[in-house]
N, C-alpha and C. Protein backbone atom coordinates (compact mmCIF):
# COMPACT_ATOMS: atom_id res chain seq x y z
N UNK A 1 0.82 -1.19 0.00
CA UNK A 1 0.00 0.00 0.00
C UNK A 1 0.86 1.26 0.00
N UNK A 2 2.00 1.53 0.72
CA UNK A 2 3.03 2.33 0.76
C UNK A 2 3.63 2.58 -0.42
N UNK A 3 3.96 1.79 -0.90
CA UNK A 3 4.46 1.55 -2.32
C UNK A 3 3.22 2.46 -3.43
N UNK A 4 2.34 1.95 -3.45
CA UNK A 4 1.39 2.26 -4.56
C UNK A 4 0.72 3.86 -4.06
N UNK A 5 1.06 4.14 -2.95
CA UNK A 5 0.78 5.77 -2.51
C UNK A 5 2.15 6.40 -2.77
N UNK A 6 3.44 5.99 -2.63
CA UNK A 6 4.45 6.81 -2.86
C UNK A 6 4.65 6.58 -4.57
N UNK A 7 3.85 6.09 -4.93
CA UNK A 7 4.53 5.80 -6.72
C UNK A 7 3.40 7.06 -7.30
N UNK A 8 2.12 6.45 -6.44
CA UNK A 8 1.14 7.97 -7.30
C UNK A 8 1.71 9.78 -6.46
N UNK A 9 2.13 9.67 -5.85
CA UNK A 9 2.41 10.39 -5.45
C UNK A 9 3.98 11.01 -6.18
N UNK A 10 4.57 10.20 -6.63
CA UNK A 10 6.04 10.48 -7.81
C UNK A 10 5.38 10.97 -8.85
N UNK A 11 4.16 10.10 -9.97
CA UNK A 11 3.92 10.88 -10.69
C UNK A 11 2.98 11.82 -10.99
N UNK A 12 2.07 12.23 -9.63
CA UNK A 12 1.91 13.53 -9.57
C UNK A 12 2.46 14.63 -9.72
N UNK A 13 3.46 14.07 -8.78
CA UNK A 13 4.90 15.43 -8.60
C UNK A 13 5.26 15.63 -10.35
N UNK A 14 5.36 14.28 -11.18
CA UNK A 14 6.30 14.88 -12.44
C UNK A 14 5.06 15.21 -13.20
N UNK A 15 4.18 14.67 -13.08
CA UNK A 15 3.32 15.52 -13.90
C UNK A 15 2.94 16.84 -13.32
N UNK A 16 2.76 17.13 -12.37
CA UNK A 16 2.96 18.66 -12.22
C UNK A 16 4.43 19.52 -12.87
N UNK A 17 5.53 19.03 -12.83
CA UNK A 17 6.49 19.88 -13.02
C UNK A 17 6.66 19.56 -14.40
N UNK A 18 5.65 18.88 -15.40
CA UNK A 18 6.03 19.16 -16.83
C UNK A 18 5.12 19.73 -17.53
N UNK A 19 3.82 20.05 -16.38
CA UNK A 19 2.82 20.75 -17.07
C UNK A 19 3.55 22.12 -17.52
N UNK A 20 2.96 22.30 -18.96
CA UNK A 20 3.19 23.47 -19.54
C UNK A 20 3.04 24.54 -18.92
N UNK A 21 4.30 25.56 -18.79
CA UNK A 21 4.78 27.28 -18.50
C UNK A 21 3.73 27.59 -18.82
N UNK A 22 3.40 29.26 -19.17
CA UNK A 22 3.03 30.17 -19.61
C UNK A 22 4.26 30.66 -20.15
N UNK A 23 4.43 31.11 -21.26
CA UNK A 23 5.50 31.68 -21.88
C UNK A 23 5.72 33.38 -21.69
N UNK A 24 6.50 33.52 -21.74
CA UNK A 24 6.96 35.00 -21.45
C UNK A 24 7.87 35.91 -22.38
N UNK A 25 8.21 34.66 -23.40
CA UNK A 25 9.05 35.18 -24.38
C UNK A 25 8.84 36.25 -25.25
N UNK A 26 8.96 37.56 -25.40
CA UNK A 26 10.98 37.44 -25.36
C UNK A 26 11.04 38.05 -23.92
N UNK A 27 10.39 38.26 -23.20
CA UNK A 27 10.60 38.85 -21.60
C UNK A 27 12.08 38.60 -21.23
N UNK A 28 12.96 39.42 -20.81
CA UNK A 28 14.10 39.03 -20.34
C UNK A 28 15.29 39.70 -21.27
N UNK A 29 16.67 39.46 -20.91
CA UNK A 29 17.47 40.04 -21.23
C UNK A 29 18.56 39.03 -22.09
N UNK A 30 18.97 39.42 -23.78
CA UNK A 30 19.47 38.67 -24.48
C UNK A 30 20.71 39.28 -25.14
N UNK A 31 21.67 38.43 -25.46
CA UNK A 31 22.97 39.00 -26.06
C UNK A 31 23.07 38.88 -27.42
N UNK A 32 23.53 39.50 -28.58
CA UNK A 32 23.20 39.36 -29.76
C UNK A 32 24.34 38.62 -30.48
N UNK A 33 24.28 37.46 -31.22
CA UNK A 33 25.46 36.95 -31.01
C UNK A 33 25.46 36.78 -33.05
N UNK A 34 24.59 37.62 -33.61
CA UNK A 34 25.06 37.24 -35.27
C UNK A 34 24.24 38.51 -35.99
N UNK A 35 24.62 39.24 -36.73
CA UNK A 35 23.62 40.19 -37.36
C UNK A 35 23.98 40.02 -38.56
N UNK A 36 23.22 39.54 -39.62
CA UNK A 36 23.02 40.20 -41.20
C UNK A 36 22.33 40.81 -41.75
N UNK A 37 22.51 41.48 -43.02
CA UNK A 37 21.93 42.36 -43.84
C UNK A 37 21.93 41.36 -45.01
N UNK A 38 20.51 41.54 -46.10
CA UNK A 38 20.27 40.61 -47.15
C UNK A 38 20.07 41.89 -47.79
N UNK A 39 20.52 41.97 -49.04
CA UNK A 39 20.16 42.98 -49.97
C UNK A 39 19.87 42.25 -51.54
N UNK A 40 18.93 41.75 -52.03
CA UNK A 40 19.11 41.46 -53.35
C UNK A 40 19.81 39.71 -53.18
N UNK A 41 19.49 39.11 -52.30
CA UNK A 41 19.41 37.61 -52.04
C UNK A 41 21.41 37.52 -51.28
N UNK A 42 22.03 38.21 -51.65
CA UNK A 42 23.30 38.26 -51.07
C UNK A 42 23.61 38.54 -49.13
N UNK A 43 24.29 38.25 -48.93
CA UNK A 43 24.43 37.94 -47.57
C UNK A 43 25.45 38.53 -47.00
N UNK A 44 25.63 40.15 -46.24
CA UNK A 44 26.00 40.06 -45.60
C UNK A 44 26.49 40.38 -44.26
N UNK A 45 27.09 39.21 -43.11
CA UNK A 45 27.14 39.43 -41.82
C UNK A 45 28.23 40.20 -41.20
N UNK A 46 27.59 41.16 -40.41
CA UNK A 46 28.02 42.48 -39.82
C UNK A 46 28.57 42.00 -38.79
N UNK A 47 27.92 41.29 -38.25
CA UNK A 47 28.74 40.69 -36.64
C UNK A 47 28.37 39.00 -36.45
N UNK A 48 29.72 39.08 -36.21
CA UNK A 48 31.07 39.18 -36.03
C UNK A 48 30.72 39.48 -37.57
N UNK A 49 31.98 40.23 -37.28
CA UNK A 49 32.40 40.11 -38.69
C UNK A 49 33.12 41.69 -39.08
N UNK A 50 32.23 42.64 -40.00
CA UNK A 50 32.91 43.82 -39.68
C UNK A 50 32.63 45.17 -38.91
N UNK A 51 31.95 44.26 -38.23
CA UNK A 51 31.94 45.23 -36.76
C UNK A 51 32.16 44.46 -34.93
N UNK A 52 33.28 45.49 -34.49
CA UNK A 52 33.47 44.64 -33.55
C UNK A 52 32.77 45.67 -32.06
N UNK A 53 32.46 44.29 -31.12
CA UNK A 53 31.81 45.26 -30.13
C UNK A 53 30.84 44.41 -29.54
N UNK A 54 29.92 45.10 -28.80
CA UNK A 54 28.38 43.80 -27.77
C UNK A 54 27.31 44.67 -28.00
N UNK A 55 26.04 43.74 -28.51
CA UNK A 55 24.92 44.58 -28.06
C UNK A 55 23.81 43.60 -27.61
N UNK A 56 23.32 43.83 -26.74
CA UNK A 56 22.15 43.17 -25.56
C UNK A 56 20.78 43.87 -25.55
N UNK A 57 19.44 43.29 -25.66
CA UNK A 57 18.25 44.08 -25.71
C UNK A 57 17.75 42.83 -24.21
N UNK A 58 17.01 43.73 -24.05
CA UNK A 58 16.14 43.15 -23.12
C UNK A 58 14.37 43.47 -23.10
N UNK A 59 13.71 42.48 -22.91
CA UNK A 59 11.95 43.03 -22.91
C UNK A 59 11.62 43.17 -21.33
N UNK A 60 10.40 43.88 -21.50
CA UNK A 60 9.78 43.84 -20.18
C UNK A 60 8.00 43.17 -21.25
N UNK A 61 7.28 43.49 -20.28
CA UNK A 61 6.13 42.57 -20.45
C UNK A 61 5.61 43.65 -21.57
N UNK A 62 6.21 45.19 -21.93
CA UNK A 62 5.70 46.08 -23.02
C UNK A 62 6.54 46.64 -23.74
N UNK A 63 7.46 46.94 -23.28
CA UNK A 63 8.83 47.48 -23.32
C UNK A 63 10.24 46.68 -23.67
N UNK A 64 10.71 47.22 -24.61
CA UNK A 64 12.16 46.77 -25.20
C UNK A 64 13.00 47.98 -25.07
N UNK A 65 14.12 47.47 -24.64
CA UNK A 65 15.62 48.85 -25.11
C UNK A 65 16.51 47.65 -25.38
N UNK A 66 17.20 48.64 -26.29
CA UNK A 66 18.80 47.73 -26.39
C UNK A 66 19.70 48.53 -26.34
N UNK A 67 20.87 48.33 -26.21
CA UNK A 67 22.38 49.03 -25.66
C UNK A 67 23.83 48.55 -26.71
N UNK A 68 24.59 48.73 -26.87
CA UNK A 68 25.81 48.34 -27.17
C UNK A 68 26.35 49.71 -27.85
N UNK A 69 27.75 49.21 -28.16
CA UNK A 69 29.04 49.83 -28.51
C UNK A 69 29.60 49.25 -29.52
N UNK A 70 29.66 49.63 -30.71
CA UNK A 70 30.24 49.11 -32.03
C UNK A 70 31.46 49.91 -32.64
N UNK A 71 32.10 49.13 -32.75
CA UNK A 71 33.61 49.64 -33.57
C UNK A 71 33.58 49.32 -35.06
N UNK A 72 34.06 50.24 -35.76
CA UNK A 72 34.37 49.36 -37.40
C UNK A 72 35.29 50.47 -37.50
N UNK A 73 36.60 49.43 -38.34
CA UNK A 73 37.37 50.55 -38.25
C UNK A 73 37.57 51.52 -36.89
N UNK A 74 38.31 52.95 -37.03
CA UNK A 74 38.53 53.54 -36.25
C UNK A 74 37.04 54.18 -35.65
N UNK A 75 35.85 53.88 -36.12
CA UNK A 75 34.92 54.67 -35.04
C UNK A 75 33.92 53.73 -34.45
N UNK A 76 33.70 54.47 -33.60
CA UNK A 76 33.29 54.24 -32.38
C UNK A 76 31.76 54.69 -32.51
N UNK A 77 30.55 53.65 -32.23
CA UNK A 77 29.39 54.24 -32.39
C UNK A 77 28.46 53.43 -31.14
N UNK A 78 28.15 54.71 -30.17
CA UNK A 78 27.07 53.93 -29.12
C UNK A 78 25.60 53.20 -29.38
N UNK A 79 25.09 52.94 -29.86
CA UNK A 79 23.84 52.09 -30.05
C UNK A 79 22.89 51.68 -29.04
N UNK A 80 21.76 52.84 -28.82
CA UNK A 80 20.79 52.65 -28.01
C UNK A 80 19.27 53.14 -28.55
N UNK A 81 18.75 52.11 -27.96
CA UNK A 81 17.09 52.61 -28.49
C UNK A 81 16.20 52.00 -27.25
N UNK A 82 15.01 52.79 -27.33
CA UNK A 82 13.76 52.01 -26.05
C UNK A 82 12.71 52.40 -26.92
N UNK A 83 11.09 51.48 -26.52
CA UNK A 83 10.01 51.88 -26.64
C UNK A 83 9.30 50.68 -26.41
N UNK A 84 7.85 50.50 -27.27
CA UNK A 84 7.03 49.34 -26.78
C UNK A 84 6.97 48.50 -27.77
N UNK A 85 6.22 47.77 -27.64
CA UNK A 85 6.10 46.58 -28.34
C UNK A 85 4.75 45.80 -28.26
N UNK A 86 4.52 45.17 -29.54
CA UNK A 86 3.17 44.09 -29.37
C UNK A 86 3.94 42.96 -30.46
N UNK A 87 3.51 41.90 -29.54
CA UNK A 87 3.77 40.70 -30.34
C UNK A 87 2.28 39.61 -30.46
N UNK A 88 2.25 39.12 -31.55
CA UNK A 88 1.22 38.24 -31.69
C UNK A 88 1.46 37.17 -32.77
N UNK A 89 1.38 35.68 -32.33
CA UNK A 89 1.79 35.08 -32.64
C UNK A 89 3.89 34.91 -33.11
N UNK A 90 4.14 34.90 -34.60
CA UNK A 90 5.29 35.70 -34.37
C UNK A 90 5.44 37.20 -35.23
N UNK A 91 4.38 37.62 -35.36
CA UNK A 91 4.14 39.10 -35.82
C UNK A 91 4.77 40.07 -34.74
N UNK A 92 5.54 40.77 -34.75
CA UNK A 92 6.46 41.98 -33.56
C UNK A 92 6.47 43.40 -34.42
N UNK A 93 5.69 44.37 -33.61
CA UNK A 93 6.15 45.44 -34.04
C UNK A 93 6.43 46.58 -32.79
N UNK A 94 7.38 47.15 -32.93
CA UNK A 94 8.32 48.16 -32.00
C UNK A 94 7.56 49.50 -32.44
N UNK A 95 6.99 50.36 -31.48
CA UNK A 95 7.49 51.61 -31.98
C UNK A 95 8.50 52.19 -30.77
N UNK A 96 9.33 52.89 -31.24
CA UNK A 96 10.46 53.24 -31.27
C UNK A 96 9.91 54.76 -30.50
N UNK A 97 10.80 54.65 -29.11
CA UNK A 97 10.18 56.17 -28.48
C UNK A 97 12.11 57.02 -28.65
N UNK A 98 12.56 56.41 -28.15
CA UNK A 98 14.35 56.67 -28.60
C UNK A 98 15.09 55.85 -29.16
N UNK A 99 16.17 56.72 -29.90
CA UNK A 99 17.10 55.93 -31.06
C UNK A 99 17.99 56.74 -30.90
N UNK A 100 19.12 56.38 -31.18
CA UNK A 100 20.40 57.02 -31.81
C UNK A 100 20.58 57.42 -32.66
N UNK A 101 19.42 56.95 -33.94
CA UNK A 101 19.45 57.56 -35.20
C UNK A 101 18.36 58.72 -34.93
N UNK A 102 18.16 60.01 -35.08
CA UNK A 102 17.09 60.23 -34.62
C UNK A 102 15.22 60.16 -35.70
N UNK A 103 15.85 59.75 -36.71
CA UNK A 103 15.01 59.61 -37.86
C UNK A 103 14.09 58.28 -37.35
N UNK A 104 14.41 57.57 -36.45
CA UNK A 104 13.41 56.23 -35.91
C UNK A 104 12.59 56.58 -35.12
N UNK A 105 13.43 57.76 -34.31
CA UNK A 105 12.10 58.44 -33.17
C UNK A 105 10.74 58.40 -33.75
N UNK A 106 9.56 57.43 -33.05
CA UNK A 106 8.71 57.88 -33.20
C UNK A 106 7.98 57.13 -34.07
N UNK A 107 8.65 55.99 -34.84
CA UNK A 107 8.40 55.09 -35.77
C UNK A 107 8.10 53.73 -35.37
N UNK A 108 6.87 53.05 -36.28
CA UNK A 108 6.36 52.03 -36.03
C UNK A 108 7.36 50.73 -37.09
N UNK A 109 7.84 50.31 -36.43
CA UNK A 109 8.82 49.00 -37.55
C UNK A 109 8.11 47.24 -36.67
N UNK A 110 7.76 46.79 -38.19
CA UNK A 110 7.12 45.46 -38.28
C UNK A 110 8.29 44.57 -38.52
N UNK A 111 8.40 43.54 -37.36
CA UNK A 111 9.34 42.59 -37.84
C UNK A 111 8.68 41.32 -37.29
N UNK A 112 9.30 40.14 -37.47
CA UNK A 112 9.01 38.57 -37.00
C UNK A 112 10.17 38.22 -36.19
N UNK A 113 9.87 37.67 -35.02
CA UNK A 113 10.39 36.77 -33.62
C UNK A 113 10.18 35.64 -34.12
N UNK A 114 11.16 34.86 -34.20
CA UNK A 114 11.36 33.14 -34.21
C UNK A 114 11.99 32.40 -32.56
N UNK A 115 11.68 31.87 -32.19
CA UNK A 115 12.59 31.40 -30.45
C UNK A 115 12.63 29.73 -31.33
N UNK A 116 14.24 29.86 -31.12
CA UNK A 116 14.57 28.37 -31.01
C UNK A 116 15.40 27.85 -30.02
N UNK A 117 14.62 27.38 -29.24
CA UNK A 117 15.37 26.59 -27.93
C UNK A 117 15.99 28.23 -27.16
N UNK A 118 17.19 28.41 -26.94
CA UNK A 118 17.61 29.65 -26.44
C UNK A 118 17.86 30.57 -26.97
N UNK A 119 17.47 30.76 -28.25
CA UNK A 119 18.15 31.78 -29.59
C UNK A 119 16.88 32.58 -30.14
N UNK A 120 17.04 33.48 -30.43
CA UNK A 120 15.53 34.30 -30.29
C UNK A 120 16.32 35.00 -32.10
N UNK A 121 15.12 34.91 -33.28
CA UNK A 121 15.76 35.24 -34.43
C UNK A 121 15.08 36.49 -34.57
N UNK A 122 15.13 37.66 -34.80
CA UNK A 122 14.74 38.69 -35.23
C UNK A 122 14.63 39.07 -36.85
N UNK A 123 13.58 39.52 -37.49
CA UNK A 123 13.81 39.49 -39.16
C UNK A 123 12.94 40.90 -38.98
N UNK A 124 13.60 41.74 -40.06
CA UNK A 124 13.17 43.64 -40.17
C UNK A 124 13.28 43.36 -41.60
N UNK A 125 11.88 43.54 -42.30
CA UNK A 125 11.96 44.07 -43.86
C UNK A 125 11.32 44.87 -43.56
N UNK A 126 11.91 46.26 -44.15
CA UNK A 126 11.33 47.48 -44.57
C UNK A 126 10.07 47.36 -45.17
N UNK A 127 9.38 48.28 -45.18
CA UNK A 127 8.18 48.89 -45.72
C UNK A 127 8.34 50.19 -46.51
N UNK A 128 7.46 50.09 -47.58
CA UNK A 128 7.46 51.48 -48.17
C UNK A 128 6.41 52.50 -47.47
N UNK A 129 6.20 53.66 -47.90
CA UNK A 129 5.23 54.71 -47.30
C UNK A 129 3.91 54.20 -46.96
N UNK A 130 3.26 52.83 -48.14
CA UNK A 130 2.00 52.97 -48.37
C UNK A 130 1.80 51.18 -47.76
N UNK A 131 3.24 50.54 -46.76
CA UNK A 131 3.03 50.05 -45.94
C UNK A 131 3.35 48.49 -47.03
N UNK A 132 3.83 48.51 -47.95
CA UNK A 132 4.67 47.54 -48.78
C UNK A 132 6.09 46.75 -48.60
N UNK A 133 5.50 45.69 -48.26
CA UNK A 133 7.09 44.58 -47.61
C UNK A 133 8.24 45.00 -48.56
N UNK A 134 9.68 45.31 -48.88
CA UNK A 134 10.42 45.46 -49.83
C UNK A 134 11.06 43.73 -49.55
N UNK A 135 10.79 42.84 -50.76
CA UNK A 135 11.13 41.25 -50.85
C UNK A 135 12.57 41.61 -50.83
N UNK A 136 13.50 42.93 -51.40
CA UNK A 136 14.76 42.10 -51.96
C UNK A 136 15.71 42.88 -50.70
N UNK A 137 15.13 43.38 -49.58
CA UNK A 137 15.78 44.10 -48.32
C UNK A 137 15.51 43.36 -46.85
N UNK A 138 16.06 42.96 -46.00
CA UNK A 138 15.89 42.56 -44.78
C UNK A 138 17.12 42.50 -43.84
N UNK A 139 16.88 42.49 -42.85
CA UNK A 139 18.25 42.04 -41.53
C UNK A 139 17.73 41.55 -41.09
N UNK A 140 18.56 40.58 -40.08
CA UNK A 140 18.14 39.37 -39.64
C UNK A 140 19.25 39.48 -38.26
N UNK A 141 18.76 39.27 -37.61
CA UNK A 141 19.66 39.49 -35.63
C UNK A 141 19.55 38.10 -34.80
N UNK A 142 20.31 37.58 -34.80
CA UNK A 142 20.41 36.59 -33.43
C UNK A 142 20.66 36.73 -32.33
N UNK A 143 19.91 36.32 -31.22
CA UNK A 143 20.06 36.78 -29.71
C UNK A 143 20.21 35.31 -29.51
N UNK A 144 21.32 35.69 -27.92
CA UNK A 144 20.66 34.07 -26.77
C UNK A 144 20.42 34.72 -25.68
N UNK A 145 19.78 33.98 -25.29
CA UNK A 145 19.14 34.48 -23.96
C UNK A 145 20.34 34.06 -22.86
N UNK A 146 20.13 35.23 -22.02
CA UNK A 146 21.47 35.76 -21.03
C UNK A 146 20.79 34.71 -20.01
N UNK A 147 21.55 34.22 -18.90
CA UNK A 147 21.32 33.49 -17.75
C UNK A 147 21.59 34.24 -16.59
């Protein structure tokens, strides 16, 4: 009888601890560990590569900023932006309350979130004025999630 109460009682316990999270993703703070630019089906990656330096974004449950410091060549460029965010399904769009560029201030940019396992993929194709995907323009950002 001991036996057959401590065995239901084991897989209670694991079936409780494999019942499905609530997800929170991208909630949290990630390091960017690959950036490319696609122009016209060609490929190419900025980091590593020819820019050296770190940049880290982090979400809150509305809110994104990201931070870093990029070198190419001799200059030196700080890289920061904040604002909000809605994600649905993997549809993501930012508007942008600060930038470094200041031409983003204030701008709504549509991109797609992919999460694989710890790697969170970011994809930005431009739009034209009248809200038109441009097929032969995109960047593409890899994050992992910081511990």
């Amino acid at each position: 009888m001991k036996k057959s109460i401590f065995s239901g009682l084991m897989i209670l316990f694991l079936l409780s601890n494999c019942a499905r999270q609530e997800t929170t993703y991208p909630q949290g703070a990630w390091k960017l560990i690959q950036a490319q630019s696609i122009e016209n089906g060609k490929v190419t990656t900025t980091y590593p590569g020819i820019l050296i330096g770190n940049e880290y974004k982090m979400w809150s449950e509305k809110n994104f900023m990201f931070v870093g410091r990029w070198e190419e060549d001799t200059i030196i460029t700080d890289n920061y932006g904040y604002g909000t965010y809605t994600l649905e399904g993997n549809e993501y769009e930012e508007t942008v309350l600060y930038h470094f560029v200041n031409n983003y201030q204030g701008k709504s940019l549509k991109m797609t979130l992919e999460l694989k396992n710890d790697t969170l993929i970011q994809v930005y194709h431009p739009v034209d004025s009248i809200g038109r995907q441009s097929e032969n323009v995109s960047s593409v950002e890899k994050y992992i999630r910081m511990k």
